[in-house]
PDB file of N, CA and C in Angstrom:
ATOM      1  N   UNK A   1     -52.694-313.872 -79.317  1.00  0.00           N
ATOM      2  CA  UNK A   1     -53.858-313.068 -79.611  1.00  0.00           C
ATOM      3  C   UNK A   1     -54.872-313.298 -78.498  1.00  0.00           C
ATOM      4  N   UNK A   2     -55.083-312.225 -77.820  1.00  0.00           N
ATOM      5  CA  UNK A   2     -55.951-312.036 -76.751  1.00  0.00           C
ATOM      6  C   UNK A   2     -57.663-311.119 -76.950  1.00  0.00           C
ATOM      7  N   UNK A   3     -57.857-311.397 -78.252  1.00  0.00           N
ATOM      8  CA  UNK A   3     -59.183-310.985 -78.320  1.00  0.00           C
ATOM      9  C   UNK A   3     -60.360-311.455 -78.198  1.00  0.00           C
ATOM     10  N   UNK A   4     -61.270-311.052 -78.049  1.00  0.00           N
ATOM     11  CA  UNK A   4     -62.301-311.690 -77.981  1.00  0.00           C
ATOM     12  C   UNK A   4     -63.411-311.696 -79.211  1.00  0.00           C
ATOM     13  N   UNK A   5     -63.393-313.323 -79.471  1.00  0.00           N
ATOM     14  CA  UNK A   5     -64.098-313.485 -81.005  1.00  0.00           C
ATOM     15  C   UNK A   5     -66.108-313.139 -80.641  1.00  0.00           C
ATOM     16  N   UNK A   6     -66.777-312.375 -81.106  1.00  0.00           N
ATOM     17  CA  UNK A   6     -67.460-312.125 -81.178  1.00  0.00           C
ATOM     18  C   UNK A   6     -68.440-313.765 -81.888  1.00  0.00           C
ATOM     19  N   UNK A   7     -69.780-313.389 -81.260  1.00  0.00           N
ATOM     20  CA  UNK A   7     -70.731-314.597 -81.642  1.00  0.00           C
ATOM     21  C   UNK A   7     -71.728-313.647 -82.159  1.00  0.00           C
ATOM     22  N   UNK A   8     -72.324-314.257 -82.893  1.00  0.00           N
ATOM     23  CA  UNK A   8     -73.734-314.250 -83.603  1.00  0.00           C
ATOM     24  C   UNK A   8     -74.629-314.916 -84.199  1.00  0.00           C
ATOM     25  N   UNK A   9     -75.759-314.628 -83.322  1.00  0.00           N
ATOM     26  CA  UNK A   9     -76.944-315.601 -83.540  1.00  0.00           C
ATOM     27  C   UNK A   9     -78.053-315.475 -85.001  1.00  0.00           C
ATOM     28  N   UNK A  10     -78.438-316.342 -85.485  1.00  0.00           N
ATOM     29  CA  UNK A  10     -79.373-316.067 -86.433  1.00  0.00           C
ATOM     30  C   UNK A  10     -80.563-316.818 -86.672  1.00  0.00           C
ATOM     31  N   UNK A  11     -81.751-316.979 -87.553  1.00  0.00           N
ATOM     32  CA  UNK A  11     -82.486-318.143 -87.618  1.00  0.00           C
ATOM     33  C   UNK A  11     -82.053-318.926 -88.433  1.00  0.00           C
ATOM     34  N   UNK A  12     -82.899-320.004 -88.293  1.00  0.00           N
ATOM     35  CA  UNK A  12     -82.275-321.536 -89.468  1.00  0.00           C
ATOM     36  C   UNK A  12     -83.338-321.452 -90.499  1.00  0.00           C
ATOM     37  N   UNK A  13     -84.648-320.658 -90.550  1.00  0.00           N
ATOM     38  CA  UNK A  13     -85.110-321.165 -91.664  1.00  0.00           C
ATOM     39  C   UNK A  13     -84.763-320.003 -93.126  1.00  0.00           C
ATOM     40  N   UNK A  14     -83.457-319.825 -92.566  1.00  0.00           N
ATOM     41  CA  UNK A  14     -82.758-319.013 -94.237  1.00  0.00           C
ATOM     42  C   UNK A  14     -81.614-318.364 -93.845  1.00  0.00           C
ATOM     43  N   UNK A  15     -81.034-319.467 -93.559  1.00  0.00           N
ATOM     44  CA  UNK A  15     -79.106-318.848 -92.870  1.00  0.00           C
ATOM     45  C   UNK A  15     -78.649-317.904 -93.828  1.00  0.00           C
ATOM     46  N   UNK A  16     -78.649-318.105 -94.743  1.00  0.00           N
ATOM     47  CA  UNK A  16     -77.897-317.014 -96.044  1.00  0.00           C
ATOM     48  C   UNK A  16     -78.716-315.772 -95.954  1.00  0.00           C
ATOM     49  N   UNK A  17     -80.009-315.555 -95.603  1.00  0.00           N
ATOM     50  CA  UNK A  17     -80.358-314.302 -95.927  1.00  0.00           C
ATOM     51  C   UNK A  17     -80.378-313.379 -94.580  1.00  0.00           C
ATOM     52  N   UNK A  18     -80.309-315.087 -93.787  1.00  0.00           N
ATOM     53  CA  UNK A  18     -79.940-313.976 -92.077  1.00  0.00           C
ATOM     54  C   UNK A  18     -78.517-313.362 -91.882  1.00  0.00           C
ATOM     55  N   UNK A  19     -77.646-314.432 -92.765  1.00  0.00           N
ATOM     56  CA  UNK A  19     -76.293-313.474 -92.242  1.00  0.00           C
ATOM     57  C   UNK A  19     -76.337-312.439 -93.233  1.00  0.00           C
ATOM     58  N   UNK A  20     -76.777-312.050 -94.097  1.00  0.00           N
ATOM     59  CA  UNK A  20     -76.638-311.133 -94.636  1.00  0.00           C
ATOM     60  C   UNK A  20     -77.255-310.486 -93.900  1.00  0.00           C
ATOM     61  N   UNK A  21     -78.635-310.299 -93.299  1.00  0.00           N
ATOM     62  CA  UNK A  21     -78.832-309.155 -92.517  1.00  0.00           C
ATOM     63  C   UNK A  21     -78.116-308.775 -91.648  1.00  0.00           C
ATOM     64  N   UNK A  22     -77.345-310.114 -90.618  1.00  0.00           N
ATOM     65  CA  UNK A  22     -76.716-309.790 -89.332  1.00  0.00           C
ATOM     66  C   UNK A  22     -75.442-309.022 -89.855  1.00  0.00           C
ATOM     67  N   UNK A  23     -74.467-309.310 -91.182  1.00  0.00           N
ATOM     68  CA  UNK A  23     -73.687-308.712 -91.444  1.00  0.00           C
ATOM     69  C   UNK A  23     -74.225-307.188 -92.179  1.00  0.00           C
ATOM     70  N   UNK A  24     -75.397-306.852 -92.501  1.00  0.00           N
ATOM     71  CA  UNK A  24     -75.523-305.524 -92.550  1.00  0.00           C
ATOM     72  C   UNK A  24     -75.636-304.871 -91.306  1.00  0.00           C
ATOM     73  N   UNK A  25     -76.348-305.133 -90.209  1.00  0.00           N
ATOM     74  CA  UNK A  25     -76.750-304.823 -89.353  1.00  0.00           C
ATOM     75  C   UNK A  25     -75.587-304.749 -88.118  1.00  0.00           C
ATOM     76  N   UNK A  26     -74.979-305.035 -88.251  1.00  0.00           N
ATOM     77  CA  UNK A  26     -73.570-305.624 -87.573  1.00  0.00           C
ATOM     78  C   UNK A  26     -72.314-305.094 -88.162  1.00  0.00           C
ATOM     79  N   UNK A  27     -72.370-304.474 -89.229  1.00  0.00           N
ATOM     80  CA  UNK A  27     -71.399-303.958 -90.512  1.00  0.00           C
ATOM     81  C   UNK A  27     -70.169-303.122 -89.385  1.00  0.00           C
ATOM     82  N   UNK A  28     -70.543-302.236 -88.476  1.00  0.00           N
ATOM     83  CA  UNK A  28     -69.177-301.483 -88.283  1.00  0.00           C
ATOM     84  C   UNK A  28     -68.496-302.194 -87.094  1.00  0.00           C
ATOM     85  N   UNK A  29     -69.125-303.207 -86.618  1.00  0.00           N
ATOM     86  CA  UNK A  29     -68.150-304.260 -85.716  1.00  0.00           C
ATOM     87  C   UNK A  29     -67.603-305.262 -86.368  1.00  0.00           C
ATOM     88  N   UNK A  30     -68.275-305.789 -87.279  1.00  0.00           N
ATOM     89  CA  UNK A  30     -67.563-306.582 -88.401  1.00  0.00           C
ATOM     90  C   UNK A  30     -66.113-306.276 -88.980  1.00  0.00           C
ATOM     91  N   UNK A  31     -66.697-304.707 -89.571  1.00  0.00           N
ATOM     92  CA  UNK A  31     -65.158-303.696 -90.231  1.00  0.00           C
ATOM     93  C   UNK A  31     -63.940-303.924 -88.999  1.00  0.00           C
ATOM     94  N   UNK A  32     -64.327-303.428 -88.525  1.00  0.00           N
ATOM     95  CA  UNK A  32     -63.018-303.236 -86.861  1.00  0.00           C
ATOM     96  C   UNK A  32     -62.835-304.348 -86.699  1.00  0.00           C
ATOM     97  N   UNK A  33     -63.385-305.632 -86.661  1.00  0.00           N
ATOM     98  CA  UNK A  33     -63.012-306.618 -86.456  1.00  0.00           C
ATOM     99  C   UNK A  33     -61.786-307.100 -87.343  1.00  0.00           C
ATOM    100  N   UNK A  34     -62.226-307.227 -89.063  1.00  0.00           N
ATOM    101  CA  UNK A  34     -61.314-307.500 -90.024  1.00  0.00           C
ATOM    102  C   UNK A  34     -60.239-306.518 -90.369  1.00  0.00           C
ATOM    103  N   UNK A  35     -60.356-305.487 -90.026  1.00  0.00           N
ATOM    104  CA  UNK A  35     -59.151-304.655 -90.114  1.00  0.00           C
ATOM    105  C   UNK A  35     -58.459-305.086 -88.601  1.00  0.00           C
ATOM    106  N   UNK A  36     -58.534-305.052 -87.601  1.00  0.00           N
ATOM    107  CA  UNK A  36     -57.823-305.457 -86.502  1.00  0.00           C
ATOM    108  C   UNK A  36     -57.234-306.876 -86.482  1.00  0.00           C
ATOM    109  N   UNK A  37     -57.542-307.745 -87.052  1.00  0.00           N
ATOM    110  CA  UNK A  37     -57.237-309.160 -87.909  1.00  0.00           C
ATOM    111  C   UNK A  37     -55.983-309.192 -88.902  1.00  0.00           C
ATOM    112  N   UNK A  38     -56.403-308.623 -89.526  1.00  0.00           N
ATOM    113  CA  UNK A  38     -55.515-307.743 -90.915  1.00  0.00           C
ATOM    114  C   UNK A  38     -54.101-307.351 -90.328  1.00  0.00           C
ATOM    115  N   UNK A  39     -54.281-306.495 -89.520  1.00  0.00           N
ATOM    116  CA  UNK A  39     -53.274-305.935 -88.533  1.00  0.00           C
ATOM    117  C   UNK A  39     -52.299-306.778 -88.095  1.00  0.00           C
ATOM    118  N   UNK A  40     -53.203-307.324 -87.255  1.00  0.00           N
ATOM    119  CA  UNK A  40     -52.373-308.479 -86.612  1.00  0.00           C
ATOM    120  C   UNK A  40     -51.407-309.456 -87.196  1.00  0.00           C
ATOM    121  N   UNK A  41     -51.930-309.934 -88.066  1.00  0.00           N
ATOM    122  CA  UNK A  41     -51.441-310.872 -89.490  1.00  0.00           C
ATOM    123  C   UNK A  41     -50.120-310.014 -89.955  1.00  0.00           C
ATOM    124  N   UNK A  42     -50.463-308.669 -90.395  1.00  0.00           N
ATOM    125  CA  UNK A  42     -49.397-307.973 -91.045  1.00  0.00           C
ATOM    126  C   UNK A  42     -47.847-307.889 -90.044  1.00  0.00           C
ATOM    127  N   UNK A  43     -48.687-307.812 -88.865  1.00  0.00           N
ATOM    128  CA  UNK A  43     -47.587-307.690 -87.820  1.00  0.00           C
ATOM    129  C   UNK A  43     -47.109-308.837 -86.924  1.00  0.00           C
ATOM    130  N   UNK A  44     -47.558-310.454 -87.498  1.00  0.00           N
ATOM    131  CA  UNK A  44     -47.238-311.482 -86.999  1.00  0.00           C
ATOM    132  C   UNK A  44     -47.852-312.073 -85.791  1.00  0.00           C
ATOM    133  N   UNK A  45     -48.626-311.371 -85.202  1.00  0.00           N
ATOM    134  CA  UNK A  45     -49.347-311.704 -84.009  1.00  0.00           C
ATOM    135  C   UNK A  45     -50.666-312.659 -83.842  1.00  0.00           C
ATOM    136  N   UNK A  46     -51.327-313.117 -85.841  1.00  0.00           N
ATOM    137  CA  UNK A  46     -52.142-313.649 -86.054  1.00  0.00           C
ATOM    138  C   UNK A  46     -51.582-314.703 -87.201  1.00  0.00           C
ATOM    139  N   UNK A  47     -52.717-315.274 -87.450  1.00  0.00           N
ATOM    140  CA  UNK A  47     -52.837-316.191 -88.697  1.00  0.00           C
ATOM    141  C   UNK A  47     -53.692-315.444 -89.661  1.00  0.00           C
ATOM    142  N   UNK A  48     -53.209-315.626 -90.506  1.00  0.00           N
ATOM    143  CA  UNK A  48     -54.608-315.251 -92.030  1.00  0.00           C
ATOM    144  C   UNK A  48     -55.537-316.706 -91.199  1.00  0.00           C
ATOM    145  N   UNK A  49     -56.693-316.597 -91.734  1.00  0.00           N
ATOM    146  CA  UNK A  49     -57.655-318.082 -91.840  1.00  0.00           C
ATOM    147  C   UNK A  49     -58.386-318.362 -90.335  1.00  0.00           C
ATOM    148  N   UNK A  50     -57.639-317.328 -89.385  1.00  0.00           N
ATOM    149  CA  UNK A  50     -58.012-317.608 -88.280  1.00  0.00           C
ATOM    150  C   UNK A  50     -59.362-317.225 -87.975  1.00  0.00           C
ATOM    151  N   UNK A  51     -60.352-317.685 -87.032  1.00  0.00           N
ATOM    152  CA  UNK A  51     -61.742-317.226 -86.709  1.00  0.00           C
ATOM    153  C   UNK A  51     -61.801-316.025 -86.503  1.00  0.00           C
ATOM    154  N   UNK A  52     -62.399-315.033 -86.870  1.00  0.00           N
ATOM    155  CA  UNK A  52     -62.918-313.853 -86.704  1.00  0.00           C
ATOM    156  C   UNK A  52     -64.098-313.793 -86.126  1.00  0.00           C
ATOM    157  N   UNK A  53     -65.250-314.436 -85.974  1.00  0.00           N
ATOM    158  CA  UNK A  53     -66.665-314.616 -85.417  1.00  0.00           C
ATOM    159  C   UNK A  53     -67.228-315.563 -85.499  1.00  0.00           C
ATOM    160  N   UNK A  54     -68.112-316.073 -85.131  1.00  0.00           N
ATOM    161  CA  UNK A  54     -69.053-317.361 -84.635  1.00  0.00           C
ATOM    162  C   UNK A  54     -70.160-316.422 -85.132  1.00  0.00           C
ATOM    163  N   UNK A  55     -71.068-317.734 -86.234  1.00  0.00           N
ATOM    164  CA  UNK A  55     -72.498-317.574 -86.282  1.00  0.00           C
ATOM    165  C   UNK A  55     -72.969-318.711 -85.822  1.00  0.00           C
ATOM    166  N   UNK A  56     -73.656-318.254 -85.359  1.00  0.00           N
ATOM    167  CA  UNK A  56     -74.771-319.659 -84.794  1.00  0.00           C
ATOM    168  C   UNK A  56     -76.143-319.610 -85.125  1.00  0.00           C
ATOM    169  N   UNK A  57     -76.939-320.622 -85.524  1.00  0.00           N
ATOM    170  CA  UNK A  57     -78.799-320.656 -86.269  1.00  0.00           C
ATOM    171  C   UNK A  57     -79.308-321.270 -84.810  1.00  0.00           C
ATOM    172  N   UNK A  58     -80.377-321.336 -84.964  1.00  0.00           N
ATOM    173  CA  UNK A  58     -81.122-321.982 -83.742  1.00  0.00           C
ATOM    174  C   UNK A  58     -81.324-323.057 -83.548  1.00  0.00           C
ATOM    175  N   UNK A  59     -80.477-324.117 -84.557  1.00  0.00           N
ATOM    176  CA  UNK A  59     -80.370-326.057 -84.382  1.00  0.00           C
ATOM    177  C   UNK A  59     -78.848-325.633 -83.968  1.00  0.00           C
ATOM    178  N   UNK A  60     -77.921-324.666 -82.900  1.00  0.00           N
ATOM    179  CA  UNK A  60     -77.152-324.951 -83.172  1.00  0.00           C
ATOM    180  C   UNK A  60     -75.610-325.319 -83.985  1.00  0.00           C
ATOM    181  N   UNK A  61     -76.063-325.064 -85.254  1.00  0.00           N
ATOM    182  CA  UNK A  61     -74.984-325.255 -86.076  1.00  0.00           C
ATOM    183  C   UNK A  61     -73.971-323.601 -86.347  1.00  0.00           C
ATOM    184  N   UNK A  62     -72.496-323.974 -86.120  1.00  0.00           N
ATOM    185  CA  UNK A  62     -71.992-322.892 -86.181  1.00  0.00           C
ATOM    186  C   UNK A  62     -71.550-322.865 -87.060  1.00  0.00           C
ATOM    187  N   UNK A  63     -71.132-321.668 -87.644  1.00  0.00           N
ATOM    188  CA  UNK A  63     -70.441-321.165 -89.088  1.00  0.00           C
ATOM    189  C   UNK A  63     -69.217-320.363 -88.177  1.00  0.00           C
ATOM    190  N   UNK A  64     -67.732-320.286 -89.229  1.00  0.00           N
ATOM    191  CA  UNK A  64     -66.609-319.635 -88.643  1.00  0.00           C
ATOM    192  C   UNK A  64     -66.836-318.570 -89.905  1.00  0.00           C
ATOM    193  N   UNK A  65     -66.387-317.159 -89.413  1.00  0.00           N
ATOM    194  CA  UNK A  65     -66.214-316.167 -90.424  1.00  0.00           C
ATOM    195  C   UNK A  65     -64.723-315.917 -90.253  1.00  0.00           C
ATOM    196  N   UNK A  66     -64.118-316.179 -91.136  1.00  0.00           N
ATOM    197  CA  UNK A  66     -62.478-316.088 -91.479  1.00  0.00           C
ATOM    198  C   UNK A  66     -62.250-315.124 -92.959  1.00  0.00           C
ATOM    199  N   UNK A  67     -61.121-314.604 -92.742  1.00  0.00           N
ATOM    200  CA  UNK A  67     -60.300-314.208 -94.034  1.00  0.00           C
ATOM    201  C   UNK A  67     -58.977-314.077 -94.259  1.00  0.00           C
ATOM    202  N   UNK A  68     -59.019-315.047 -95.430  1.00  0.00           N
ATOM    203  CA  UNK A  68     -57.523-314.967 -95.884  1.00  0.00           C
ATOM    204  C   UNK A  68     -57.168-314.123 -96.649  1.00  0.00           C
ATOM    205  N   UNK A  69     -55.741-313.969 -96.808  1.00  0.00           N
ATOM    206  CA  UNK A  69     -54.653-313.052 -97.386  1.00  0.00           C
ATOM    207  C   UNK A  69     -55.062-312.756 -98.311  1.00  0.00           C
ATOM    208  N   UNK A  70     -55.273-313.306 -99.504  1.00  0.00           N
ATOM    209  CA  UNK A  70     -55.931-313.145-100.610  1.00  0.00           C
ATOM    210  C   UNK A  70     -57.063-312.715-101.159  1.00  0.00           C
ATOM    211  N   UNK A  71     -58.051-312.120 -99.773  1.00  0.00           N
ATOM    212  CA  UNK A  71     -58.936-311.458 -99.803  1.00  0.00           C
ATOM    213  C   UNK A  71     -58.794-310.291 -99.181  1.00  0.00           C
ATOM    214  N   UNK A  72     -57.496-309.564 -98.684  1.00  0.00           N
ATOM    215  CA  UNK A  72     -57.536-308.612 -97.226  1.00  0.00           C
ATOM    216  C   UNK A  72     -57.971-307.163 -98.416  1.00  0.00           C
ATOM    217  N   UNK A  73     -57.124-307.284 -99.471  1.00  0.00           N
ATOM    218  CA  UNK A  73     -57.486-305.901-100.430  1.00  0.00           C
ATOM    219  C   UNK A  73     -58.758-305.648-100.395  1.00  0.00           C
ATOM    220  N   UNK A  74     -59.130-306.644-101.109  1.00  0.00           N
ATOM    221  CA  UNK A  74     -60.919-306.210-101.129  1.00  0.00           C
ATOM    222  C   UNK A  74     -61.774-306.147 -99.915  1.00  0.00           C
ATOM    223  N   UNK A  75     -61.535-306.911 -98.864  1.00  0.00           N
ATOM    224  CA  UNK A  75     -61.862-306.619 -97.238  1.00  0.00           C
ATOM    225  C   UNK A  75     -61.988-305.081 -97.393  1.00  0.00           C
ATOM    226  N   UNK A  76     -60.659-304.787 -96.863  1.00  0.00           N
ATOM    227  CA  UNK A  76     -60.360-303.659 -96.821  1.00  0.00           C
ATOM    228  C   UNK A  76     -60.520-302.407 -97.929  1.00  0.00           C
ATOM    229  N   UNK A  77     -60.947-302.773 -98.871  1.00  0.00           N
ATOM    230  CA  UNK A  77     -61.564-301.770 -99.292  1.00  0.00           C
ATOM    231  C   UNK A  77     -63.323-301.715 -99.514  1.00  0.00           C
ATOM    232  N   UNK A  78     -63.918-302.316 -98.635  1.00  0.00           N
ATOM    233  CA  UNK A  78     -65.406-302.815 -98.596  1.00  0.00           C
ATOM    234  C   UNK A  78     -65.252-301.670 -97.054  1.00  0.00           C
ATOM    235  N   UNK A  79     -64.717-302.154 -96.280  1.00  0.00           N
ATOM    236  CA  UNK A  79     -64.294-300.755 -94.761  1.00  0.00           C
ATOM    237  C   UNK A  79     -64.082-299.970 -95.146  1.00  0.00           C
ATOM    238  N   UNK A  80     -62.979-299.575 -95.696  1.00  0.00           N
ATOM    239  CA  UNK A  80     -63.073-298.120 -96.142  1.00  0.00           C
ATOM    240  C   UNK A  80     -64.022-297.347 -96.942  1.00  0.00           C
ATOM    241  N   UNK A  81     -65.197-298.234 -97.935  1.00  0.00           N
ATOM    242  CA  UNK A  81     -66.959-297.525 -98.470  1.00  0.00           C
ATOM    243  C   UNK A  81     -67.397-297.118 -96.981  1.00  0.00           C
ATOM    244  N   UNK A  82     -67.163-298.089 -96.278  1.00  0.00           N
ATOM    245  CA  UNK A  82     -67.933-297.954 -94.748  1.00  0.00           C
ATOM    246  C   UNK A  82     -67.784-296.805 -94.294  1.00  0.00           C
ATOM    247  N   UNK A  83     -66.503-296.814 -93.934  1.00  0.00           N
ATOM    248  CA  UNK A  83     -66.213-295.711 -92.937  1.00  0.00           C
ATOM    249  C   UNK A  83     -66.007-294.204 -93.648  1.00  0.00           C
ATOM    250  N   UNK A  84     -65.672-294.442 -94.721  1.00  0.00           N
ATOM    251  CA  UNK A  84     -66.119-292.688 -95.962  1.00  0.00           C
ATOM    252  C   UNK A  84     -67.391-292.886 -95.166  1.00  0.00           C
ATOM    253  N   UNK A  85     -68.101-293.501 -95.610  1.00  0.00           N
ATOM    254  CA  UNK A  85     -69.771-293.091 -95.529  1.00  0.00           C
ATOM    255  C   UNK A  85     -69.886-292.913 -93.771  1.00  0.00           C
ATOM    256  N   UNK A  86     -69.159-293.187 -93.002  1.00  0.00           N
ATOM    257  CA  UNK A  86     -69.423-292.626 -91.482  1.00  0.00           C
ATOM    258  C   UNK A  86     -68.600-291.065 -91.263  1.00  0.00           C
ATOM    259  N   UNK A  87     -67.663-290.471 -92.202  1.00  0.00           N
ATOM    260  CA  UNK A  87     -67.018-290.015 -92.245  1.00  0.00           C
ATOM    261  C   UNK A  87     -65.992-290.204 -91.241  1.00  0.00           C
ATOM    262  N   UNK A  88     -65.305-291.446 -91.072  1.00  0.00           N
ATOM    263  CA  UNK A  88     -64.421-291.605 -89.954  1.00  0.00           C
ATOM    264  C   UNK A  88     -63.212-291.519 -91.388  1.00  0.00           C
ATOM    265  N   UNK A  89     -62.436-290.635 -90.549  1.00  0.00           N
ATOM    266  CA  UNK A  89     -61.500-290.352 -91.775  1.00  0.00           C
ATOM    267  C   UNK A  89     -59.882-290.549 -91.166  1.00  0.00           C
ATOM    268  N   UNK A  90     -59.995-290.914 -90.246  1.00  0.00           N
ATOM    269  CA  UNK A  90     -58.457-291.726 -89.510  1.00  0.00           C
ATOM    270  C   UNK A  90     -58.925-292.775 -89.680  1.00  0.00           C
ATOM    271  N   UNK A  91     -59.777-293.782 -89.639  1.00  0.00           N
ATOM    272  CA  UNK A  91     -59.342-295.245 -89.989  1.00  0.00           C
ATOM    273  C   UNK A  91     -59.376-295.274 -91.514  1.00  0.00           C
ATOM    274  N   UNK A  92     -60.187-294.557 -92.066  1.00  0.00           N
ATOM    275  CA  UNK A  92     -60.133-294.593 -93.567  1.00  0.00           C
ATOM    276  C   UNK A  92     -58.305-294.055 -94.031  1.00  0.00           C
ATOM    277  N   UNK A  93     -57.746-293.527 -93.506  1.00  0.00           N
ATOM    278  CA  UNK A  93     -56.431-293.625 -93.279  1.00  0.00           C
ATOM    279  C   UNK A  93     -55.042-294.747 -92.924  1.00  0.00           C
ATOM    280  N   UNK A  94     -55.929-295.274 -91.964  1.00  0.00           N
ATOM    281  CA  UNK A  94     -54.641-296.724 -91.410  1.00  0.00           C
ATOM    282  C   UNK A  94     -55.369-297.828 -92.858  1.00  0.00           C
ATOM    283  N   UNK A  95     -56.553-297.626 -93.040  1.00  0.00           N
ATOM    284  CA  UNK A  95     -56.888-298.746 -94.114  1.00  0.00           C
ATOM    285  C   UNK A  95     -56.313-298.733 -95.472  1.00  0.00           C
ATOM    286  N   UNK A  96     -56.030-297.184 -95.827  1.00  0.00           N
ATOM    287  CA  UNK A  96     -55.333-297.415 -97.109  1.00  0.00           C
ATOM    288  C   UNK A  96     -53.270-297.346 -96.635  1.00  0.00           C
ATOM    289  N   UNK A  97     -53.181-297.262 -95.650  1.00  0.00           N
ATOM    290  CA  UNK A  97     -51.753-297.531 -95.793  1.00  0.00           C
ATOM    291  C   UNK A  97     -51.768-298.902 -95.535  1.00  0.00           C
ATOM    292  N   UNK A  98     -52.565-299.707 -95.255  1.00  0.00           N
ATOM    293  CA  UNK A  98     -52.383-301.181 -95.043  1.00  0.00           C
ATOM    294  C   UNK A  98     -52.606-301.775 -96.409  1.00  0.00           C
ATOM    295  N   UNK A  99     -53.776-301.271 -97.225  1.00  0.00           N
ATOM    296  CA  UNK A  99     -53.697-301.401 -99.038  1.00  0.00           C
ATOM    297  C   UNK A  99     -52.593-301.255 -99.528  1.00  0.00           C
ATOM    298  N   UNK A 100     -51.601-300.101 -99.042  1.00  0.00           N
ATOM    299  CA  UNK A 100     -50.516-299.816 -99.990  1.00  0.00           C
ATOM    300  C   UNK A 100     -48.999-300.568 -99.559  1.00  0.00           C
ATOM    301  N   UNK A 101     -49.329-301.397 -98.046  1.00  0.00           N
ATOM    302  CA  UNK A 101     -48.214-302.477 -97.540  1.00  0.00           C
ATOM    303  C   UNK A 101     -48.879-303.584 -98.273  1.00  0.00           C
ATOM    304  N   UNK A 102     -49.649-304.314 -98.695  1.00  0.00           N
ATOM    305  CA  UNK A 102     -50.650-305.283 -99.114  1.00  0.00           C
ATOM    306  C   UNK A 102     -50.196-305.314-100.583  1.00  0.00           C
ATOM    307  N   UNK A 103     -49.862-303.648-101.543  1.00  0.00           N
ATOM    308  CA  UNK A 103     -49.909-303.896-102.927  1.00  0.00           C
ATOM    309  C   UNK A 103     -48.181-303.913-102.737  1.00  0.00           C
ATOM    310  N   UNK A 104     -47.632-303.542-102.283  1.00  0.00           N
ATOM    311  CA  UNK A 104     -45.868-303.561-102.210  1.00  0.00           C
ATOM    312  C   UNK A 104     -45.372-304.918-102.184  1.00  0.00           C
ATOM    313  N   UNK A 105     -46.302-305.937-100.981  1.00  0.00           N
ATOM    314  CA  UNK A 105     -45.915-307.393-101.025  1.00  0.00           C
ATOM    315  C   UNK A 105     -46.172-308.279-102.025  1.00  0.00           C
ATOM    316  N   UNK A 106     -47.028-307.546-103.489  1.00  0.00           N
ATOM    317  CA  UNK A 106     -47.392-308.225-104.402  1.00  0.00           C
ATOM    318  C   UNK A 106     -45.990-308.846-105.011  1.00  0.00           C
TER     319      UNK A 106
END
């Protein structure tokens, strides 16, 4: 895997309410990120659990944003609200055939 993990910075005096902003604010690089993750995994080229992004506060301290297997359904269907609402309607496409390889391996 030759990608490049994305960083993000936030403040320290309320990490939880900054990544929530940075992950609203940040929402359709996030999506592409975890569906391209997803992908990879499905097709052996990744790990589930592996880093997806770096947060970082301003003492420094980093947080890893990962997702495992056991979360990719609901991932992936949190991207696909996304991208309906951008009307991107080819990835809202590769996302539910990856739901319907995801519910087959149940």
């Amino acid at each position: 895997m030759d990608r490049k993990i994305p960083i993000y910075r936030i403040k320290s005096n309320s990490p939880i309410q900054e990544m929530r902003l940075m992950v609203q604010e940040q929402q359709d690089e996030l999506y592409r990120v975890i569906i391209e993750h997803i992908m990879e995994c499905m097709d052996g080229d990744a790990e589930e659990g592996e880093t997806l992004a770096y947060i970082i506060d301003e003492k420094d301290n980093e947080y890893d944003l990962s997702i495992y297997k056991e979360n990719w359904r609901d991932a992936l269907i949190k991207a696909n609200d996304y991208f309906v609402n951008i009307e991107e309607y080819e990835t809202c496409d590769l996302i539910k055939q990856m739901i319907n390889i995801i519910n087959k391996d149940k």
